[in-house]
C-alpha atoms as a PDB file:
ATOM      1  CA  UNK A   1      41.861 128.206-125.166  1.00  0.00           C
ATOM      2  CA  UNK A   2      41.793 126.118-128.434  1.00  0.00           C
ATOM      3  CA  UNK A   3      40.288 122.951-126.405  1.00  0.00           C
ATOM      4  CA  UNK A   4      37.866 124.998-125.049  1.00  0.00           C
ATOM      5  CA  UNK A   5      36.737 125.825-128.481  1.00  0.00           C
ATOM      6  CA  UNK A   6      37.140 122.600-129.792  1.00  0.00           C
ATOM      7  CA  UNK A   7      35.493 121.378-127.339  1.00  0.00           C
ATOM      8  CA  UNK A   8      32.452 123.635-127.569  1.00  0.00           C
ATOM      9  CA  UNK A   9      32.092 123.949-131.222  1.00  0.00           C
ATOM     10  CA  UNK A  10      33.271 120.480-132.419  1.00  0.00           C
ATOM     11  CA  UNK A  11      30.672 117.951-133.383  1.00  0.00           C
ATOM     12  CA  UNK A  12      29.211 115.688-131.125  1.00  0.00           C
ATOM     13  CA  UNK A  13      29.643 111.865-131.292  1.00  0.00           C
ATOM     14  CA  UNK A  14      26.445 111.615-133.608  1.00  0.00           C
ATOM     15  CA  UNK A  15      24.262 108.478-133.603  1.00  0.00           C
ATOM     16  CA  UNK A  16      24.681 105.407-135.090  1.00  0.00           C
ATOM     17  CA  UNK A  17      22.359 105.001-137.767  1.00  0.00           C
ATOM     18  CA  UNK A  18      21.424 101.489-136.725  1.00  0.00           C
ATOM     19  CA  UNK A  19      21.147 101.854-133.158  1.00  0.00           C
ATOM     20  CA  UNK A  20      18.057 100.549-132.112  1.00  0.00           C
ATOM     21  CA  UNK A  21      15.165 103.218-131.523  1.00  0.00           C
ATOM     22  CA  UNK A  22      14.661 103.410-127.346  1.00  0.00           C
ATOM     23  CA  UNK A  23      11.402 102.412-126.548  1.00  0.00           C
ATOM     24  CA  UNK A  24       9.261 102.526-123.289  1.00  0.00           C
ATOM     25  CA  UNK A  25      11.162 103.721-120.109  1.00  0.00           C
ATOM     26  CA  UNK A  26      14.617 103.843-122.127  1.00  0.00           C
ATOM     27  CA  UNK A  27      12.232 106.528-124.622  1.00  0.00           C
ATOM     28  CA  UNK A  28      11.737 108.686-122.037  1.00  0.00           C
ATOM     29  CA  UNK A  29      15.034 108.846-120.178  1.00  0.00           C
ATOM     30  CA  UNK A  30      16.525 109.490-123.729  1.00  0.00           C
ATOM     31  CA  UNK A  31      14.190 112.347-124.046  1.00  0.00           C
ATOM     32  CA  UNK A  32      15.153 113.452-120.952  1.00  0.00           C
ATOM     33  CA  UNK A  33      19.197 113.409-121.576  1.00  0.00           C
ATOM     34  CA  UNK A  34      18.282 115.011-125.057  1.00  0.00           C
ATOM     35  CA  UNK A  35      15.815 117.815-123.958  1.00  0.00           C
ATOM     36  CA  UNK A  36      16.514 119.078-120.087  1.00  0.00           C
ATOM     37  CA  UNK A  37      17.774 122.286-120.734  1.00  0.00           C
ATOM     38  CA  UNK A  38      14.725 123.079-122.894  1.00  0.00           C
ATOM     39  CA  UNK A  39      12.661 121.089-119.815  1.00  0.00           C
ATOM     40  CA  UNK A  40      14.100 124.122-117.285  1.00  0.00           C
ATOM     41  CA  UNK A  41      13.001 127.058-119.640  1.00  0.00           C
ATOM     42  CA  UNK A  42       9.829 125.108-120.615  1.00  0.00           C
ATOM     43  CA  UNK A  43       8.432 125.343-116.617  1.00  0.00           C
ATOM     44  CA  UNK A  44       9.885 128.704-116.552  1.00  0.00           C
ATOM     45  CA  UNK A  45       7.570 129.510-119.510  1.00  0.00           C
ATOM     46  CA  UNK A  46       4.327 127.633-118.035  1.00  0.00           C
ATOM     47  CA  UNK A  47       4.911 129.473-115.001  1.00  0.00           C
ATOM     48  CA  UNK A  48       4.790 133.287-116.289  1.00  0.00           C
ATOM     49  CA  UNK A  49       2.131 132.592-118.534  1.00  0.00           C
ATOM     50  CA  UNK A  50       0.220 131.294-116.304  1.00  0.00           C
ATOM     51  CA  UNK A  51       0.466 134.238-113.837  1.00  0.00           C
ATOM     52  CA  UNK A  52      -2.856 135.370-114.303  1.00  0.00           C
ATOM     53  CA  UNK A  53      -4.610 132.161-113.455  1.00  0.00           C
ATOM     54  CA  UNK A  54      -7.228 131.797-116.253  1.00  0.00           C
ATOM     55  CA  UNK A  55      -4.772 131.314-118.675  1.00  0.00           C
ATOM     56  CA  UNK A  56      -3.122 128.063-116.765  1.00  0.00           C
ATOM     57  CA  UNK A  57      -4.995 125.557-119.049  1.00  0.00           C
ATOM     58  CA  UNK A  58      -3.874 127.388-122.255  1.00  0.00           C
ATOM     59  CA  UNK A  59      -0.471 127.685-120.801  1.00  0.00           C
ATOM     60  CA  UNK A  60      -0.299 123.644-119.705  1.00  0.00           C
ATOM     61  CA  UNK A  61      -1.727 122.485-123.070  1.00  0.00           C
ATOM     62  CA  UNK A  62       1.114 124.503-124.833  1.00  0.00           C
ATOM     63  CA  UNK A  63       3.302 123.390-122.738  1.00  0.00           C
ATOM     64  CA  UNK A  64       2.318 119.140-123.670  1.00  0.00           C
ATOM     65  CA  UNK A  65       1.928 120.274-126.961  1.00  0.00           C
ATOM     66  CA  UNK A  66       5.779 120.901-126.570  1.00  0.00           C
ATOM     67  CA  UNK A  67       6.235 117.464-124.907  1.00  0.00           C
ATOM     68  CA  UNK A  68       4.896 115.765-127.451  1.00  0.00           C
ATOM     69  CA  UNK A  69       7.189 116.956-130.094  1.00  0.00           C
ATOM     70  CA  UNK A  70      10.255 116.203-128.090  1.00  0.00           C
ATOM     71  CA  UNK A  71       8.914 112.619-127.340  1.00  0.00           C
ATOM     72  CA  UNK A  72       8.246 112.590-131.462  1.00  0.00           C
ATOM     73  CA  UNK A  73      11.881 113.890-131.669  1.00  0.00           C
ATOM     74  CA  UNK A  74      10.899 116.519-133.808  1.00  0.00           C
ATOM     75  CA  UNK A  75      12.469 119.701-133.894  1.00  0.00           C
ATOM     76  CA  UNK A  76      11.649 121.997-131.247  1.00  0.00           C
ATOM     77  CA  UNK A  77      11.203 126.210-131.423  1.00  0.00           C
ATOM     78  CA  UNK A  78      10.499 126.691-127.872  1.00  0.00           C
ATOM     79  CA  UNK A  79       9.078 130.228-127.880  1.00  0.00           C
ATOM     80  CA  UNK A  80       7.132 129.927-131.285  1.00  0.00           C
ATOM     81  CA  UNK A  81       5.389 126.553-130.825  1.00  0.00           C
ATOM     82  CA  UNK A  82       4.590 127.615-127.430  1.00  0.00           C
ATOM     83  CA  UNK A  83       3.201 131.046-127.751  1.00  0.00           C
ATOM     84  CA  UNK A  84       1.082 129.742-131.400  1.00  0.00           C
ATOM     85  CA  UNK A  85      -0.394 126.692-129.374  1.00  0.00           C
ATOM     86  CA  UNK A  86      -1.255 129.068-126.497  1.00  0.00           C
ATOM     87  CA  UNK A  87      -3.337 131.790-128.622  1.00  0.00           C
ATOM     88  CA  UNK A  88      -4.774 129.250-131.239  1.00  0.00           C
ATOM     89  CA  UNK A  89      -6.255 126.995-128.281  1.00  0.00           C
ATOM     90  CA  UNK A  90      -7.179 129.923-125.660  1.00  0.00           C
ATOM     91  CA  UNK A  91     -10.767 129.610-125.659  1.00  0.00           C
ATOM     92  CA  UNK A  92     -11.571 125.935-125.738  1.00  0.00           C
ATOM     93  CA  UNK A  93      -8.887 124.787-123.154  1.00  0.00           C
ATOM     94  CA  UNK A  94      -9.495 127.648-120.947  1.00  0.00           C
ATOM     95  CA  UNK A  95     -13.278 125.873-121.384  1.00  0.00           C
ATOM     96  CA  UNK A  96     -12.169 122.479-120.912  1.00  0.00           C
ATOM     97  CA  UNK A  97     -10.071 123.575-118.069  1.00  0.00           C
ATOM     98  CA  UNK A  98     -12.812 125.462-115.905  1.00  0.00           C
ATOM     99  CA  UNK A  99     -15.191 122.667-116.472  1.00  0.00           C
ATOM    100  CA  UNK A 100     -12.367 120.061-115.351  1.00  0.00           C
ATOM    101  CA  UNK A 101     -11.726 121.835-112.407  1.00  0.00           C
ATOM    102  CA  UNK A 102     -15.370 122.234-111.690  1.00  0.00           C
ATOM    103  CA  UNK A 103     -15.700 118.513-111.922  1.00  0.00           C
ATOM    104  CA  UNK A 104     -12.579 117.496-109.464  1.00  0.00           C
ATOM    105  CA  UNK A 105     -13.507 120.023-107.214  1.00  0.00           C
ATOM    106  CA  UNK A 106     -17.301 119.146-106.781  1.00  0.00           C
ATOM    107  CA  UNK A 107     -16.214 115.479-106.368  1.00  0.00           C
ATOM    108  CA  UNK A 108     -13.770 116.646-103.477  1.00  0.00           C
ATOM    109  CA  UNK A 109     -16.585 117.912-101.891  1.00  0.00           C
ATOM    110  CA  UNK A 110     -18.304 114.715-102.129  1.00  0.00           C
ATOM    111  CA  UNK A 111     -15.839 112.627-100.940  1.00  0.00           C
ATOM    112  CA  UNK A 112     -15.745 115.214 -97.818  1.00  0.00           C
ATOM    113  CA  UNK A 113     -19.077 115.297 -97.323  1.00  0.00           C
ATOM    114  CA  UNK A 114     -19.817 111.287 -98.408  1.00  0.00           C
ATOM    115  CA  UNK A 115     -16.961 110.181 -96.050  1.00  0.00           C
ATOM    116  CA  UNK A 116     -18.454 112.298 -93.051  1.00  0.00           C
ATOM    117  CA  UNK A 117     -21.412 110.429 -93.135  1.00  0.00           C
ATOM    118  CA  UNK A 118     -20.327 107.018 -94.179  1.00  0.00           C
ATOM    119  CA  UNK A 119     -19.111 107.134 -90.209  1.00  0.00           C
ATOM    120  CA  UNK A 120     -22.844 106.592 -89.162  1.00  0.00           C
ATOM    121  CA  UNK A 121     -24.658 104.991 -92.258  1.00  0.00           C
ATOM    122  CA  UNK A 122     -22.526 102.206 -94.197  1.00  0.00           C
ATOM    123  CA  UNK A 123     -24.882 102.693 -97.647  1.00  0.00           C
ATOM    124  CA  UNK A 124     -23.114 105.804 -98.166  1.00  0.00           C
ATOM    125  CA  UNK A 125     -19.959 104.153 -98.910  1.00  0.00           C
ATOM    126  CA  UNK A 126     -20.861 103.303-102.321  1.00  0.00           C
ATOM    127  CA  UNK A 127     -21.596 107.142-103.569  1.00  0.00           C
ATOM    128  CA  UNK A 128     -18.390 108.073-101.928  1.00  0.00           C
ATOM    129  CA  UNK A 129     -16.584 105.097-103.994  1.00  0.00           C
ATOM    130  CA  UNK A 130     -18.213 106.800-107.091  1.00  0.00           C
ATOM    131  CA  UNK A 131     -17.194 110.311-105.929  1.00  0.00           C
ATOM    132  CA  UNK A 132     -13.390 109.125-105.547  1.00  0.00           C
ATOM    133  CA  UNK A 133     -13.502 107.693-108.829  1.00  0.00           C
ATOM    134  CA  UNK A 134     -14.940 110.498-110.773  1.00  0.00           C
ATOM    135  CA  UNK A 135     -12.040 112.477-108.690  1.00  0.00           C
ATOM    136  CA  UNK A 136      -9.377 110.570-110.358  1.00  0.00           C
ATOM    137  CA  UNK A 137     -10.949 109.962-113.745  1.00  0.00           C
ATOM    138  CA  UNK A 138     -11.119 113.313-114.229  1.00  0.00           C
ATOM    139  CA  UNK A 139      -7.585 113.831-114.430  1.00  0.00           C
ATOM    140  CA  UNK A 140      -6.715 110.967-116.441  1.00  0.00           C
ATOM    141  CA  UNK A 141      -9.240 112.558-119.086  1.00  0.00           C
ATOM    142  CA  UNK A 142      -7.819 115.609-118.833  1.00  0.00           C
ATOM    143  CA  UNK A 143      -4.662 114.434-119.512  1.00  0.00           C
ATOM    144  CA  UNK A 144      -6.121 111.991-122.556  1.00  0.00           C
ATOM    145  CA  UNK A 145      -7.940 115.241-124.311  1.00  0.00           C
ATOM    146  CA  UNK A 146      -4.841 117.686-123.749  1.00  0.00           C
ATOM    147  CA  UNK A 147      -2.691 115.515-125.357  1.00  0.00           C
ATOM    148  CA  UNK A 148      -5.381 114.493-127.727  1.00  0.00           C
ATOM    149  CA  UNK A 149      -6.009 118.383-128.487  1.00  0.00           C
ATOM    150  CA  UNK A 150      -2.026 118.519-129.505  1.00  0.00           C
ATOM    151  CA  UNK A 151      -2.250 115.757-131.823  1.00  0.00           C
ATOM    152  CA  UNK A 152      -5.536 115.906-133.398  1.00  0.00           C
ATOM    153  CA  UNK A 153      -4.500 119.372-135.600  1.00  0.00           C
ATOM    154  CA  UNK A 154      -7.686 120.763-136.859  1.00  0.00           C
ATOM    155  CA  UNK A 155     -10.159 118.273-135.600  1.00  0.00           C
ATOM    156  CA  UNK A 156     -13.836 118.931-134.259  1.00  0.00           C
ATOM    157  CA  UNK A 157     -14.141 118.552-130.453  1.00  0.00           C
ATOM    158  CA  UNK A 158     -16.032 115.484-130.820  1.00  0.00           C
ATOM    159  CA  UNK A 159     -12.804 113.923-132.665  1.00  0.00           C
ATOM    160  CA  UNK A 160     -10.892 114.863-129.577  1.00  0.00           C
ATOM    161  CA  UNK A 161     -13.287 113.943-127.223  1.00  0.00           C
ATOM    162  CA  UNK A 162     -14.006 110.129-128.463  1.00  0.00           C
ATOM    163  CA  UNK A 163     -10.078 109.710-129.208  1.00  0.00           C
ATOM    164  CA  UNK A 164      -9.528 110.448-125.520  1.00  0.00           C
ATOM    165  CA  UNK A 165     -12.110 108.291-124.300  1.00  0.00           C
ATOM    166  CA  UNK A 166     -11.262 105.373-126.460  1.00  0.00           C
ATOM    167  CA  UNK A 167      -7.640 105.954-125.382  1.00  0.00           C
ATOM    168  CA  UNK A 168      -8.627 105.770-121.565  1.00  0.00           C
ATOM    169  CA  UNK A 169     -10.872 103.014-121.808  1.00  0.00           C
ATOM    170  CA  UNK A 170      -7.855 100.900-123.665  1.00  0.00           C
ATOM    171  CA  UNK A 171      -4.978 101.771-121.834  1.00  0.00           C
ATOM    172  CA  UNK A 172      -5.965 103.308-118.434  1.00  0.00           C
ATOM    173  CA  UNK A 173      -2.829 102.032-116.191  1.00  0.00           C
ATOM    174  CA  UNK A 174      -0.078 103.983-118.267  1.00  0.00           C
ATOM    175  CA  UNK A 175      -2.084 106.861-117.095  1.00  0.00           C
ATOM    176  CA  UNK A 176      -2.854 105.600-114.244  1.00  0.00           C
ATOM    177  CA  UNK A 177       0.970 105.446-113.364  1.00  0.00           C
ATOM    178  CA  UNK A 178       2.120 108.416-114.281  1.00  0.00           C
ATOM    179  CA  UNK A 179      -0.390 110.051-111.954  1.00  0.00           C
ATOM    180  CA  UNK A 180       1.003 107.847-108.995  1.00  0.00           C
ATOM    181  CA  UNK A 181       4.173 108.870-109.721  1.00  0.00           C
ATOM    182  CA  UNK A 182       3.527 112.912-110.012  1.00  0.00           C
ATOM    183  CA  UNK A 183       1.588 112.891-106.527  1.00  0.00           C
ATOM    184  CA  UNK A 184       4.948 110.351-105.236  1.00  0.00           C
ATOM    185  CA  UNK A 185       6.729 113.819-106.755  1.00  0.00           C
ATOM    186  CA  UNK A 186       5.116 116.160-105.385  1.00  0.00           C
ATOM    187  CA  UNK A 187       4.654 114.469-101.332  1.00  0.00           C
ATOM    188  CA  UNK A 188       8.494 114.101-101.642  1.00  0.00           C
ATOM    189  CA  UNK A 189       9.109 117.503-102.218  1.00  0.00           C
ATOM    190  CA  UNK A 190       6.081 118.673 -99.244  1.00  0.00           C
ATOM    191  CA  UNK A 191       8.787 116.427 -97.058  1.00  0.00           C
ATOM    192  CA  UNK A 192      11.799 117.659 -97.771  1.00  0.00           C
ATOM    193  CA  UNK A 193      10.647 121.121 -97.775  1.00  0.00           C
ATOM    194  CA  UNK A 194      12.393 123.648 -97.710  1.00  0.00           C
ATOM    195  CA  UNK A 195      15.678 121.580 -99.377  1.00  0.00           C
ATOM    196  CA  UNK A 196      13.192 121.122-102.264  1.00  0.00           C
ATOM    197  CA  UNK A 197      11.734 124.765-102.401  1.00  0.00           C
ATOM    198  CA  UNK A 198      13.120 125.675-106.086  1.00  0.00           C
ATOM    199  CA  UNK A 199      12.262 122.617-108.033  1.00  0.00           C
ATOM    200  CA  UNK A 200       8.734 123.520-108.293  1.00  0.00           C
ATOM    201  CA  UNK A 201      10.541 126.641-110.307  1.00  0.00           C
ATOM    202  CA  UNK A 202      12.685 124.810-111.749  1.00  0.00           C
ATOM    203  CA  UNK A 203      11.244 121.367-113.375  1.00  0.00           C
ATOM    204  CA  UNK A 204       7.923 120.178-111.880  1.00  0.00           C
ATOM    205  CA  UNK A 205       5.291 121.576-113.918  1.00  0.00           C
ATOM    206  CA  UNK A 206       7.197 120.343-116.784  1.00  0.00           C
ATOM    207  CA  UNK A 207       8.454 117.448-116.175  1.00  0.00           C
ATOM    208  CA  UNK A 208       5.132 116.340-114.652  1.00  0.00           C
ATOM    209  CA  UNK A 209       3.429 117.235-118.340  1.00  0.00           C
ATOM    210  CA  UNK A 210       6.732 115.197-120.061  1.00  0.00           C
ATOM    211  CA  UNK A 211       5.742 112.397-117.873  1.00  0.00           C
ATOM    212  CA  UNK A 212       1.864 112.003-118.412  1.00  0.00           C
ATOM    213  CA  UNK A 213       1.610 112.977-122.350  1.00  0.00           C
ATOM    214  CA  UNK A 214       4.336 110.028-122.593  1.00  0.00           C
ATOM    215  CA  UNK A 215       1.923 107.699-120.494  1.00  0.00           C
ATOM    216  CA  UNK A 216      -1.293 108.254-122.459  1.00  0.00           C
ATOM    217  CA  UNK A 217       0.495 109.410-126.071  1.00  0.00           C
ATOM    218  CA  UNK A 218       0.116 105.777-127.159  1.00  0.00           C
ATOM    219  CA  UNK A 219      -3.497 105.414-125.922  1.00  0.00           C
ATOM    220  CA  UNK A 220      -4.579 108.857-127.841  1.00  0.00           C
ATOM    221  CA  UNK A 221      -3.220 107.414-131.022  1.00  0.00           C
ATOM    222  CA  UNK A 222      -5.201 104.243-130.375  1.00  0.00           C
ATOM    223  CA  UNK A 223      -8.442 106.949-130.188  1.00  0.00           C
ATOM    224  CA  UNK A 224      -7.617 108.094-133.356  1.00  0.00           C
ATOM    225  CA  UNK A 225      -6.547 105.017-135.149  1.00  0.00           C
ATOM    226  CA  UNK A 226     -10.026 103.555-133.670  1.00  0.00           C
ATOM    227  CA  UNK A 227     -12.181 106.360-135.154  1.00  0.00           C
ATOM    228  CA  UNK A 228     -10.446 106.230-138.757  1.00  0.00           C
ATOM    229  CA  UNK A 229      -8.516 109.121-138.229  1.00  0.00           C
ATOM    230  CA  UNK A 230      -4.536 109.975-138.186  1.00  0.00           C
ATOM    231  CA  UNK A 231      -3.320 112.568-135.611  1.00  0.00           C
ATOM    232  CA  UNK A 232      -2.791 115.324-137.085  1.00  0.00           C
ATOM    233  CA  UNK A 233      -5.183 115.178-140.155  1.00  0.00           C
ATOM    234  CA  UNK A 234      -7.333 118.194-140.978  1.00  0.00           C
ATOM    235  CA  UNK A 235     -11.149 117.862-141.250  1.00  0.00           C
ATOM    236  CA  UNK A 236     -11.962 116.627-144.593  1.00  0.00           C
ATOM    237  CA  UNK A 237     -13.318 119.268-147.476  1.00  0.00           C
ATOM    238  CA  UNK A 238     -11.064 122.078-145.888  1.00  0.00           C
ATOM    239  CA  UNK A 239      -7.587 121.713-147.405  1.00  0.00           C
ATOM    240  CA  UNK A 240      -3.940 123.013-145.600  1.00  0.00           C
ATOM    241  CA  UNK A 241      -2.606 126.605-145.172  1.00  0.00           C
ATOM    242  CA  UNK A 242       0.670 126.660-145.133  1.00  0.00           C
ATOM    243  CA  UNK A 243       2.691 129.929-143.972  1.00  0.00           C
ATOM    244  CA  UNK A 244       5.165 131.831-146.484  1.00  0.00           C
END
């Protein structure tokens, strides 16, 4: 019985104090290691509060919001940080969200319709090329402004908005990648359904939001470097609250 308390309560083997900071891939699988317990209870979150549909773009922004930090290596209060991100950004991701989804869906229904009648008239094949790109660009905004919408603090829309663009436009394959690897995800578990039924329950949501705010994180800071702004500064002329 005293190893098993030793064993739980004793102090872990620390880290060296100059060991090299990981960096690309090696960042991410160390935030992985560090932070997959909190990962599991993280998609459990993101699911419940997203029950009630409308509330799914509040519930994924908390929920990179929380990514974020752990790729920062900052300390994370699950249940607080999620729950203040989720009412203090309710309105304009819920928004951003519905006019998102507008956008990807309308531009599946032009691919549809574009690709039907590419068949019998070849000139159609450039508006459907347009339509598939606007499909996937999209996203990669999406996941550009989200992350953008974490870092930026207090910043006016436009703020966000130009950081995200300037982030896509200067690194677009990071983002790029990560979505190729979340649809790889998801057709792998479609195939080994039903062996894979629970990990939708158990990690994907989460670990699909770990993976693409690490893929554009570097490109929103660009944005914001670009426009003269640090992540995280408030709007000038309006100085910081800080709670008792």
């Amino acid at each position: 019985m005293n190893w098993v308390y030793n064993h739980y309560f004793g102090e872990g083997p620390g880290i060296q104090k100059d060991a090299p900071q990981p960096v690309g891939l090696r960042l991410l699988a160390a935030v992985l290691g560090r932070e997959w317990w909190d990962l599991l209870k993280l998609n459990l979150l993101f699911i419940a509060c997203s029950l009630p549909i409308i509330t799914l773009p509040a519930a994924y922004f908390a929920m990179v919001g929380i990514c974020v930090t752990m790729i920062e290596d900052r300390n994370v209060y699950l249940w607080r940080d999620f729950w203040s991100a989720f009412r203090a950004r309710l309105g304009i991701t819920t928004t951003l969200g519905l006019l998102m989804g507008a956008g990807v869906g309308l531009s599946l229904l032009a691919i549809a319709t574009y690709a039907e009648a590419a068949k019998s008239n070849l000139l159609l094949i450039m508006p459907l090329a347009i339509a598939i790109t606007v499909c996937v660009l999209l996203p990669l905004l999406g996941m550009h402004v989200f992350v953008a919408l974490a870092k930026g603090g207090d910043r006016p829309l436009a703020d966000i908005l130009k950081a995200s663009a300037i982030g896509l436009i200067a690194r677009p394959l990071p983002g790029l990648a990560a979505l190729f690897v979340m649809a790889l995800f998801w057709l792998a578990q479609v195939y080994f359904y039903p062996a894979s039924a629970l990990l939708p329950v158990l990690i994907n949501f989460s670990l699909g939001a770990l993976v693409s705010s690490f893929a554009v994180l570097r490109g929103v800071q660009f944005g914001f470097s670009h426009i003269g702004v640090k992540p995280g500064q408030s709007r000038p002329g309006r100085p910081k609250t800080h709670s008792a």
